[in-house]
PDB file of N, CA and C in Angstrom:
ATOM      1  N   UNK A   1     -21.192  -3.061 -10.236  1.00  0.00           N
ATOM      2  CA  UNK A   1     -20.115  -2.112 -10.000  1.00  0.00           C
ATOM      3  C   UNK A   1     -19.526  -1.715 -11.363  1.00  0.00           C
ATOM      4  N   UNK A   2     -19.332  -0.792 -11.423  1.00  0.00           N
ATOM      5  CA  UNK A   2     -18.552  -0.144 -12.930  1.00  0.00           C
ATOM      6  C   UNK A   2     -17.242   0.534 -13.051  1.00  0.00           C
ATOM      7  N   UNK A   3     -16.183   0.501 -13.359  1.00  0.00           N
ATOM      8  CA  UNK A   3     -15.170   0.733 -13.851  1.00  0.00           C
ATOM      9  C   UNK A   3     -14.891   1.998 -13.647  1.00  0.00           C
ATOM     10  N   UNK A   4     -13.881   2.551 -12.928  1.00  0.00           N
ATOM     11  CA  UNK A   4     -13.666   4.143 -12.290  1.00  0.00           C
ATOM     12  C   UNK A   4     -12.892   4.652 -13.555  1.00  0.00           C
ATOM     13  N   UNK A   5     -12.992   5.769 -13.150  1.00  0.00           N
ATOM     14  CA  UNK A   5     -12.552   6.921 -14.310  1.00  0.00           C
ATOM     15  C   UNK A   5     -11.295   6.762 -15.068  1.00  0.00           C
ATOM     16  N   UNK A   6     -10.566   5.623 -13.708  1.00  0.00           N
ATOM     17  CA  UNK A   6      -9.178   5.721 -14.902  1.00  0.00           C
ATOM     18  C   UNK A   6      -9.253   4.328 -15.590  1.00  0.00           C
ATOM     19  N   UNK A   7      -9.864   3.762 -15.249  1.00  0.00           N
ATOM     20  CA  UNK A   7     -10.247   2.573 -16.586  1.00  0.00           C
ATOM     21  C   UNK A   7      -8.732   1.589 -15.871  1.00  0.00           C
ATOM     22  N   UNK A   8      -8.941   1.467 -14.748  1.00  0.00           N
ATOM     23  CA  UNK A   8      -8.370   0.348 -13.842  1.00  0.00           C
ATOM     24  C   UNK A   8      -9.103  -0.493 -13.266  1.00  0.00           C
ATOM     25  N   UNK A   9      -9.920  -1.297 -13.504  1.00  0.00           N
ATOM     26  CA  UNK A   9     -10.473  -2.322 -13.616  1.00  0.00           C
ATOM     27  C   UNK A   9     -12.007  -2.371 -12.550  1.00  0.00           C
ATOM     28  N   UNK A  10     -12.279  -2.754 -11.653  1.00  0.00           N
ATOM     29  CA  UNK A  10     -13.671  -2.504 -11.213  1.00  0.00           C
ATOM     30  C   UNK A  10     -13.540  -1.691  -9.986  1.00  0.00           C
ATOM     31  N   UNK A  11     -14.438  -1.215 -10.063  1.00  0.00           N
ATOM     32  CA  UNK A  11     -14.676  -0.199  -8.094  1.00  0.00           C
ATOM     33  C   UNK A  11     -13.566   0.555  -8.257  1.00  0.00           C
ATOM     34  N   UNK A  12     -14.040   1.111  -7.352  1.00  0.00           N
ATOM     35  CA  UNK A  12     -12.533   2.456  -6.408  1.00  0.00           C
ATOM     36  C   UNK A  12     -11.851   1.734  -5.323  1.00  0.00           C
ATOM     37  N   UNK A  13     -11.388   0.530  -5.489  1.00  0.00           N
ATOM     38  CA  UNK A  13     -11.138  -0.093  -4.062  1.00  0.00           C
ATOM     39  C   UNK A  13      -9.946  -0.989  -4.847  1.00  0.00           C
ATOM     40  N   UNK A  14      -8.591  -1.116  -4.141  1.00  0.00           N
ATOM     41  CA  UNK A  14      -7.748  -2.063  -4.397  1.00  0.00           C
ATOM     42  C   UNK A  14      -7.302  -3.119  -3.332  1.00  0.00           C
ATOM     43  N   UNK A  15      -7.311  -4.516  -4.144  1.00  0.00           N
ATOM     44  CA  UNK A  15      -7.317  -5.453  -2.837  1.00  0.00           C
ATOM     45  C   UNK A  15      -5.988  -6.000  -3.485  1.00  0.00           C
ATOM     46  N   UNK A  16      -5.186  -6.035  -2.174  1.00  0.00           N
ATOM     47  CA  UNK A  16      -3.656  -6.168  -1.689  1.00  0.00           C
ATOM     48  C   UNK A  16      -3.442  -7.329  -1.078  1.00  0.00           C
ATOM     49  N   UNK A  17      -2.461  -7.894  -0.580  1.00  0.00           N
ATOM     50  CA  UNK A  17      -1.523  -8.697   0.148  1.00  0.00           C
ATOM     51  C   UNK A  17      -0.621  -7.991   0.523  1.00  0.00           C
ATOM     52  N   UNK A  18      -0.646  -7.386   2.029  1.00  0.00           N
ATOM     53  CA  UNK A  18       0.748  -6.590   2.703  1.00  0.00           C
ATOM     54  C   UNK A  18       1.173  -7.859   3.534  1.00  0.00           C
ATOM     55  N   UNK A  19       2.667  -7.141   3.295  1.00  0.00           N
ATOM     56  CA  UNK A  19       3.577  -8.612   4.544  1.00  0.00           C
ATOM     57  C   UNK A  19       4.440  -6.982   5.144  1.00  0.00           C
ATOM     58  N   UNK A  20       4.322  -7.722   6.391  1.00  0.00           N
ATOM     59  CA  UNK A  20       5.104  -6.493   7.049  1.00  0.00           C
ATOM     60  C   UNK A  20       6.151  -7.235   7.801  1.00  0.00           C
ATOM     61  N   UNK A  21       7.368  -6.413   8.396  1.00  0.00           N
ATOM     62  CA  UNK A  21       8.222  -7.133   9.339  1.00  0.00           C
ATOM     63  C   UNK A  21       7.968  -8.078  10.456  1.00  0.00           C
ATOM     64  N   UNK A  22       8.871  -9.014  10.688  1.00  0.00           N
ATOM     65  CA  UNK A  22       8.484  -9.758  12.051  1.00  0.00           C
ATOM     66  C   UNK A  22       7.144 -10.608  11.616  1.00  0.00           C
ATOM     67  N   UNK A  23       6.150 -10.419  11.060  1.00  0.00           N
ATOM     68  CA  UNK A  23       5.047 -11.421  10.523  1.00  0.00           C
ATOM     69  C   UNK A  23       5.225 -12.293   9.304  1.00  0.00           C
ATOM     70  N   UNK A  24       5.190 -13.615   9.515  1.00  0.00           N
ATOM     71  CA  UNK A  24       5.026 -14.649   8.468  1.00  0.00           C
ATOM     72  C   UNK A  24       4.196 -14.353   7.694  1.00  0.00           C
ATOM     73  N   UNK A  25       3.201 -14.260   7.351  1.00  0.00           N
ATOM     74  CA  UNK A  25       1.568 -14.272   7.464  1.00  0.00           C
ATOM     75  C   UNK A  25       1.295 -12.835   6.559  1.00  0.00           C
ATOM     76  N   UNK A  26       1.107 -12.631   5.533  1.00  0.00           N
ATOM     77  CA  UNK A  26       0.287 -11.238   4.982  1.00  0.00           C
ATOM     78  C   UNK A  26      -1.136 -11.504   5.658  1.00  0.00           C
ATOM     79  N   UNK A  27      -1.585 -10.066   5.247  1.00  0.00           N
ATOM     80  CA  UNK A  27      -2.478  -9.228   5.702  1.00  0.00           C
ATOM     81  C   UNK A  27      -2.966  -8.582   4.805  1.00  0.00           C
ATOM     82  N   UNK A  28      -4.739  -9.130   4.211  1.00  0.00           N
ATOM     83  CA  UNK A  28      -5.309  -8.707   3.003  1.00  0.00           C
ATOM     84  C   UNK A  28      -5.840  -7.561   3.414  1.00  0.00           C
ATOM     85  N   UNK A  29      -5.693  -6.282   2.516  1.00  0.00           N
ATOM     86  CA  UNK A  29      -5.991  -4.695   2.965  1.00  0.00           C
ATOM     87  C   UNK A  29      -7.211  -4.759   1.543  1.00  0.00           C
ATOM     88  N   UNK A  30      -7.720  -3.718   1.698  1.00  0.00           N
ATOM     89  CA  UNK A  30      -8.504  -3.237   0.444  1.00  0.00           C
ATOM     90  C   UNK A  30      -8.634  -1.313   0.660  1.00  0.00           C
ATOM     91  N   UNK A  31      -8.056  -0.707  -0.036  1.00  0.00           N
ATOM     92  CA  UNK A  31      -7.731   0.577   0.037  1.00  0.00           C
ATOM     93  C   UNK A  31      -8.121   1.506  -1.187  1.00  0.00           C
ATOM     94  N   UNK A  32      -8.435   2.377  -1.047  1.00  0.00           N
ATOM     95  CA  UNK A  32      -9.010   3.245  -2.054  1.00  0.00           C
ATOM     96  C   UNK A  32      -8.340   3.605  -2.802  1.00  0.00           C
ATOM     97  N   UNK A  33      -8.733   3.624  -4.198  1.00  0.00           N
ATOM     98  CA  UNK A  33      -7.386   3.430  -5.566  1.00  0.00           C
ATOM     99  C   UNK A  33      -6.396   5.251  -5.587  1.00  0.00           C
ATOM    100  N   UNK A  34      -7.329   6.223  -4.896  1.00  0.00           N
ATOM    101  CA  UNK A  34      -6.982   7.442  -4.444  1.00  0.00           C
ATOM    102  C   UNK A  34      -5.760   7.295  -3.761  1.00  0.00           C
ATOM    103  N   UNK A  35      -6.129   6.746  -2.194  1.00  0.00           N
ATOM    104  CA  UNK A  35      -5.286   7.020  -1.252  1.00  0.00           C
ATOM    105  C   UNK A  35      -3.904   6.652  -1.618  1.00  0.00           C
ATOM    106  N   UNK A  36      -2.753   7.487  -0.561  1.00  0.00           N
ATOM    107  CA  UNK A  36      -1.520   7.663  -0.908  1.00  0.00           C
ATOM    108  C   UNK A  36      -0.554   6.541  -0.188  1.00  0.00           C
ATOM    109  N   UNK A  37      -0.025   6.060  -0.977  1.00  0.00           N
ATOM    110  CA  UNK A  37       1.196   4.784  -0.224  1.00  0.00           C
ATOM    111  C   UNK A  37       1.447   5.092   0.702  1.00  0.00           C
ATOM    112  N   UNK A  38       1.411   6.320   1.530  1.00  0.00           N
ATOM    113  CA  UNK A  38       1.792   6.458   2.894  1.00  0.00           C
ATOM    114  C   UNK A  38       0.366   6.374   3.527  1.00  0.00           C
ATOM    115  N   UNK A  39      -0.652   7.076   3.145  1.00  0.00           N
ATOM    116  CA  UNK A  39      -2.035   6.972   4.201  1.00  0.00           C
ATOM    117  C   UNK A  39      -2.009   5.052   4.379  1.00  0.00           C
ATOM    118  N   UNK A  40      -1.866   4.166   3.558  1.00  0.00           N
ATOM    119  CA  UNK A  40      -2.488   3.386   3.053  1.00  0.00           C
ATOM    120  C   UNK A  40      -1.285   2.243   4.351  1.00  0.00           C
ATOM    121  N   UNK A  41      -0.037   2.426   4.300  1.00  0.00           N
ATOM    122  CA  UNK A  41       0.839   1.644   4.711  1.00  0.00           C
ATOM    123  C   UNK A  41       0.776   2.363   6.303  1.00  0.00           C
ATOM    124  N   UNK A  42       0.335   3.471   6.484  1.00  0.00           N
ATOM    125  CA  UNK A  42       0.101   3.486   8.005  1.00  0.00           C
ATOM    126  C   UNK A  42      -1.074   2.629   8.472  1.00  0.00           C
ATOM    127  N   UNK A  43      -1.842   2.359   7.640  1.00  0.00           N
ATOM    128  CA  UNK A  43      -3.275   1.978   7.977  1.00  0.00           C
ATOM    129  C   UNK A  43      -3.033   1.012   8.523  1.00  0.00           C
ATOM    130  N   UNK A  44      -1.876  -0.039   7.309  1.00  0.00           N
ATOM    131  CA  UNK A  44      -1.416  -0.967   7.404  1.00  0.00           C
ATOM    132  C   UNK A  44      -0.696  -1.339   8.264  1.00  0.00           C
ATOM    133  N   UNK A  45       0.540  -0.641   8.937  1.00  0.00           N
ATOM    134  CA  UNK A  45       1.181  -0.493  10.113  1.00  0.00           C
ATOM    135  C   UNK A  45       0.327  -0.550  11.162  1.00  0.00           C
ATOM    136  N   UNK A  46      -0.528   0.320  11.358  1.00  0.00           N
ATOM    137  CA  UNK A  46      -1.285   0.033  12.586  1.00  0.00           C
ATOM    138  C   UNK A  46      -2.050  -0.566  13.015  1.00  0.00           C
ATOM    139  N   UNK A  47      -2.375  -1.567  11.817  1.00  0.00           N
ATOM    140  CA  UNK A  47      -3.263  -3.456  11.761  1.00  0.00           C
ATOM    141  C   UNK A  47      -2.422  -4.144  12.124  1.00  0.00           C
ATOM    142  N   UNK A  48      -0.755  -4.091  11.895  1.00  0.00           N
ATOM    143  CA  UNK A  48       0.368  -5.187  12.450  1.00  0.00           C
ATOM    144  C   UNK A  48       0.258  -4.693  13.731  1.00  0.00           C
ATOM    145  N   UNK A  49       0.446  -3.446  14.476  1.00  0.00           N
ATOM    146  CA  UNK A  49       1.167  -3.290  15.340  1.00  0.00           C
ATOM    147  C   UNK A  49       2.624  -2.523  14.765  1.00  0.00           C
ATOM    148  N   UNK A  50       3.058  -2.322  13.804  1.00  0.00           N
ATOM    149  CA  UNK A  50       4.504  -1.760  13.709  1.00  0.00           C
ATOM    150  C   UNK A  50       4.189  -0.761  13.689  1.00  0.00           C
ATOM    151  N   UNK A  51       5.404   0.022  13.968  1.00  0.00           N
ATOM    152  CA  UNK A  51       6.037   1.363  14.697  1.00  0.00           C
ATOM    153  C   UNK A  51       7.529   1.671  14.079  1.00  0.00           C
ATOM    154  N   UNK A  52       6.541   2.660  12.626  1.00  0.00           N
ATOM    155  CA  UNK A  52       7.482   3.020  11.262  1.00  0.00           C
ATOM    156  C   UNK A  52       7.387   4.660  11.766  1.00  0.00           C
ATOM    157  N   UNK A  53       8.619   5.349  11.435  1.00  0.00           N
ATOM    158  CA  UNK A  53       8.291   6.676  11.245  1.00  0.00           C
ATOM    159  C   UNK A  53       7.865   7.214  10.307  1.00  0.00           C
ATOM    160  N   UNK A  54       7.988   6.667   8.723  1.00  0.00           N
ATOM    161  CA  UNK A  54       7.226   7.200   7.851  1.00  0.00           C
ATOM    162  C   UNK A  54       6.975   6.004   7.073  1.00  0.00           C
ATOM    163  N   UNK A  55       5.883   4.822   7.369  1.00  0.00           N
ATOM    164  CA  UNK A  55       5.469   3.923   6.618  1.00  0.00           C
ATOM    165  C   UNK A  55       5.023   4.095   5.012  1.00  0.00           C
ATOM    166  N   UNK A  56       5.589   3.169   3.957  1.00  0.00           N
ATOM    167  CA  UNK A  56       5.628   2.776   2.486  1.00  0.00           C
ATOM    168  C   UNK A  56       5.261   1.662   2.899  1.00  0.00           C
ATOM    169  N   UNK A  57       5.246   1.302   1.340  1.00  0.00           N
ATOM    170  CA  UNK A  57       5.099   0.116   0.756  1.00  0.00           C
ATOM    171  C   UNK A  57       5.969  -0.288  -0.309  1.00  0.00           C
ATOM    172  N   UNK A  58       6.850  -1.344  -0.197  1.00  0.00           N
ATOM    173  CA  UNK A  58       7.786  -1.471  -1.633  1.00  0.00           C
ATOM    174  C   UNK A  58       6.982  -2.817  -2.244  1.00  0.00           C
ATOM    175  N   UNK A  59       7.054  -2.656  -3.664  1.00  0.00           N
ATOM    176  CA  UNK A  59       6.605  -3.172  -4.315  1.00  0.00           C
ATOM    177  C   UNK A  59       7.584  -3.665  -5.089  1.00  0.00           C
ATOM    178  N   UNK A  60       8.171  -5.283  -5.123  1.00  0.00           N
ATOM    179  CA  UNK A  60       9.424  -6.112  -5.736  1.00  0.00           C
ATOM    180  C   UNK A  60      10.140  -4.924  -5.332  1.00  0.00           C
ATOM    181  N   UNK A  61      11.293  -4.509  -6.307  1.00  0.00           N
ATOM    182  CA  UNK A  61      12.728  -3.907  -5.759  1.00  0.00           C
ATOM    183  C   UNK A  61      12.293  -2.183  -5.743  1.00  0.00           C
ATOM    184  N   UNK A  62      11.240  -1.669  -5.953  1.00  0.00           N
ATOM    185  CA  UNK A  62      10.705  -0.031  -5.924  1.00  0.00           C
ATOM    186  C   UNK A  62      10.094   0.130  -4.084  1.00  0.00           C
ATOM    187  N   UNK A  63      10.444   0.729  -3.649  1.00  0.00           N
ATOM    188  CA  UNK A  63      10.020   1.756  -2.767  1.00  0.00           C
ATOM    189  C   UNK A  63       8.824   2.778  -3.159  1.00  0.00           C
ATOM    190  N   UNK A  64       8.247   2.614  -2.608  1.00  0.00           N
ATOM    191  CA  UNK A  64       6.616   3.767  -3.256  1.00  0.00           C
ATOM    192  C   UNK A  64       7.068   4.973  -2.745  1.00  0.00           C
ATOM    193  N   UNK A  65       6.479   6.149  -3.594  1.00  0.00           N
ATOM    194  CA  UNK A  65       6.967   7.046  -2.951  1.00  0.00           C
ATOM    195  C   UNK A  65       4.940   7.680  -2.007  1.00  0.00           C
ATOM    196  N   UNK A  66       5.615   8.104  -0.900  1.00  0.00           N
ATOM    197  CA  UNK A  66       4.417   8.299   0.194  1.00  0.00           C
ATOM    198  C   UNK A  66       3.398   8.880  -0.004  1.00  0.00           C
ATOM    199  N   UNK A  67       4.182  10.160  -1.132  1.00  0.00           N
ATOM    200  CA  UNK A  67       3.200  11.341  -1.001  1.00  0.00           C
ATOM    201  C   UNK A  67       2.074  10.621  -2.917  1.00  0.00           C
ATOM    202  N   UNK A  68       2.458   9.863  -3.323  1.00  0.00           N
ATOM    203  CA  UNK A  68       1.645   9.360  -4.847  1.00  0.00           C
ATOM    204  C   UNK A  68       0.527   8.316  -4.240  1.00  0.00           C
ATOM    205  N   UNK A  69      -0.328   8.345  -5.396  1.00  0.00           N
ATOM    206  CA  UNK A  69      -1.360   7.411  -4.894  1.00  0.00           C
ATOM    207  C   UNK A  69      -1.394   5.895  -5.557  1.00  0.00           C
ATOM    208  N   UNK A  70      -1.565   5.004  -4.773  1.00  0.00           N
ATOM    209  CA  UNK A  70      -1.285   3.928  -4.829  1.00  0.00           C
ATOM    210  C   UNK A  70      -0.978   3.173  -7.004  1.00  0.00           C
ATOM    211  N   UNK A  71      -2.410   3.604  -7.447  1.00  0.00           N
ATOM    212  CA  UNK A  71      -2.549   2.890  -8.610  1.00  0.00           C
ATOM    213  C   UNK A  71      -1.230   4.167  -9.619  1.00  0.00           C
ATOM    214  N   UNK A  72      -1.373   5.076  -9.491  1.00  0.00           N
ATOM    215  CA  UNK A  72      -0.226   5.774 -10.035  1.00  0.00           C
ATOM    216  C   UNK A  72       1.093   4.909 -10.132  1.00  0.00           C
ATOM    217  N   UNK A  73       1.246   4.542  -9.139  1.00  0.00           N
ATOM    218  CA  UNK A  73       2.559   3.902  -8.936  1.00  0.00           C
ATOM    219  C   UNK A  73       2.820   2.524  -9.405  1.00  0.00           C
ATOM    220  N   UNK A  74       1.800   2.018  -9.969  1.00  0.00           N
ATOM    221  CA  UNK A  74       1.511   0.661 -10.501  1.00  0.00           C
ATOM    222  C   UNK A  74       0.920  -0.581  -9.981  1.00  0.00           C
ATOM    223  N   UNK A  75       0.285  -0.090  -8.496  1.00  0.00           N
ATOM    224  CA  UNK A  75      -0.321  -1.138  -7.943  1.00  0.00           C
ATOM    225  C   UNK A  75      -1.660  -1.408  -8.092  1.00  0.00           C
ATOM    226  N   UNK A  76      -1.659  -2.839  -8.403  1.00  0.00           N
ATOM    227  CA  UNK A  76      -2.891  -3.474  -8.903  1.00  0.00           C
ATOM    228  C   UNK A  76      -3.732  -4.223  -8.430  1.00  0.00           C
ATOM    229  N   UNK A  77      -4.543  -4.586  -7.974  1.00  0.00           N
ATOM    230  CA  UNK A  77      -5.363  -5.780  -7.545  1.00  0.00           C
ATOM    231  C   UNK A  77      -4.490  -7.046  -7.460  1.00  0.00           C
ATOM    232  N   UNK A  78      -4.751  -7.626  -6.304  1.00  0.00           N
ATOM    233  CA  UNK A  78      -3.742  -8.752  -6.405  1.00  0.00           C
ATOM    234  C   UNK A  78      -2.452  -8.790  -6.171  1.00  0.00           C
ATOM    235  N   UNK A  79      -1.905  -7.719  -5.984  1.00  0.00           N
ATOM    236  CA  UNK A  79      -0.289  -7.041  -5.711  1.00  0.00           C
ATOM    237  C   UNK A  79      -0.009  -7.583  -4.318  1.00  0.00           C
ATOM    238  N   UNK A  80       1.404  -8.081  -4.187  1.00  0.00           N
ATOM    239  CA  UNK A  80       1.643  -8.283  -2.615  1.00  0.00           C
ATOM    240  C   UNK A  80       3.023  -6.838  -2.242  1.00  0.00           C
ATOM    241  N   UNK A  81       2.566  -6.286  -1.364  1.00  0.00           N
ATOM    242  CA  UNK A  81       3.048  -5.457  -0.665  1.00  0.00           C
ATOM    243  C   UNK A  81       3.994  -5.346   0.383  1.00  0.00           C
ATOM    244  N   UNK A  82       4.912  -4.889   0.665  1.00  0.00           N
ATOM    245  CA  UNK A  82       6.083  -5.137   1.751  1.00  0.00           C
ATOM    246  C   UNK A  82       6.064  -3.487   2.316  1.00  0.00           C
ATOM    247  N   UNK A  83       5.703  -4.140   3.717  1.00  0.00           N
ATOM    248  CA  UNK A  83       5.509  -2.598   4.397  1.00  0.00           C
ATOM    249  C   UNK A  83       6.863  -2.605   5.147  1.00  0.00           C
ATOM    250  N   UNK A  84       7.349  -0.946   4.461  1.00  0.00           N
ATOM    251  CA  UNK A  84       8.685  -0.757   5.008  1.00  0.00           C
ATOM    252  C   UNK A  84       8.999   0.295   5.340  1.00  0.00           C
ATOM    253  N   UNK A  85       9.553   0.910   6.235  1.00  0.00           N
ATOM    254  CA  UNK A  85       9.780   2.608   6.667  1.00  0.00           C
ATOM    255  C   UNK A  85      10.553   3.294   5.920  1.00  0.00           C
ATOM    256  N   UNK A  86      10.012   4.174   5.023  1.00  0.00           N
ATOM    257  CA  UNK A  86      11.332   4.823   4.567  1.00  0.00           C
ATOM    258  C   UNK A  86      12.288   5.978   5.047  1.00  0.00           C
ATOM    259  N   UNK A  87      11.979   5.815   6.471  1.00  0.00           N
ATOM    260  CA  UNK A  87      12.767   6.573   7.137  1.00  0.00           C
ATOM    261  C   UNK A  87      12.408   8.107   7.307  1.00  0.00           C
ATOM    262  N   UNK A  88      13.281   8.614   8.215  1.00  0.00           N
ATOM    263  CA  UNK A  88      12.485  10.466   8.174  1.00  0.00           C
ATOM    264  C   UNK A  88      13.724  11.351   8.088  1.00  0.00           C
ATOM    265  N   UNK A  89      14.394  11.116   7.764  1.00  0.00           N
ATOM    266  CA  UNK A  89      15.961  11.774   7.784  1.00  0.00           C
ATOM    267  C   UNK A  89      15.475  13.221   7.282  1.00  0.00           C
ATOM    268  N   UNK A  90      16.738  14.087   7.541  1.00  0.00           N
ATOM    269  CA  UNK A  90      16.650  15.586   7.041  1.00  0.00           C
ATOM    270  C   UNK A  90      16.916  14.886   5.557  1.00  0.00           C
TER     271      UNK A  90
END
């Protein structure tokens, strides 16, 4: 396997630790270094079972924003993830 274009470490694939509400227990994801904190945390939502209106992922005290793609935002291999709704307000 060889090293993608942005010189973030191997493959196009990022492997996670999501913890979502109500579960003790994370949930190892592996998601495409493309896809967007929101494609990625619905995916994720709908492996728990939760029922977010607009599923993120916060990462320590940052909130991801939905519409950026995951490694943009600083997530790395090995990252643990907190799936959280950021709500749908006007």
């Amino acid at each position: 396997m060889t090293s993608d274009a942005h010189g973030h470490g191997q493959g196009s694939s990022l492997d996670v630790s999501v913890f979502a509400p109500a579960f003790t227990e994370p949930k190892p994801f592996s998601f495409h270094k493309d896809v967007t904190a929101g494609e990625a945390a619905k995916l994720a939502a709908d492996s728990f079972g939760y029922q977010a209106t607009s599923p993120t992922f916060q990462k320590g005290a940052i909130v991801l924003n939905r519409d950026a793609n995951l490694v943009s935002q600083g997530v790395r291999d090995g990252d643990e993830l907190q799936l959280v709704d950021s709500g749908g307000g006007v």
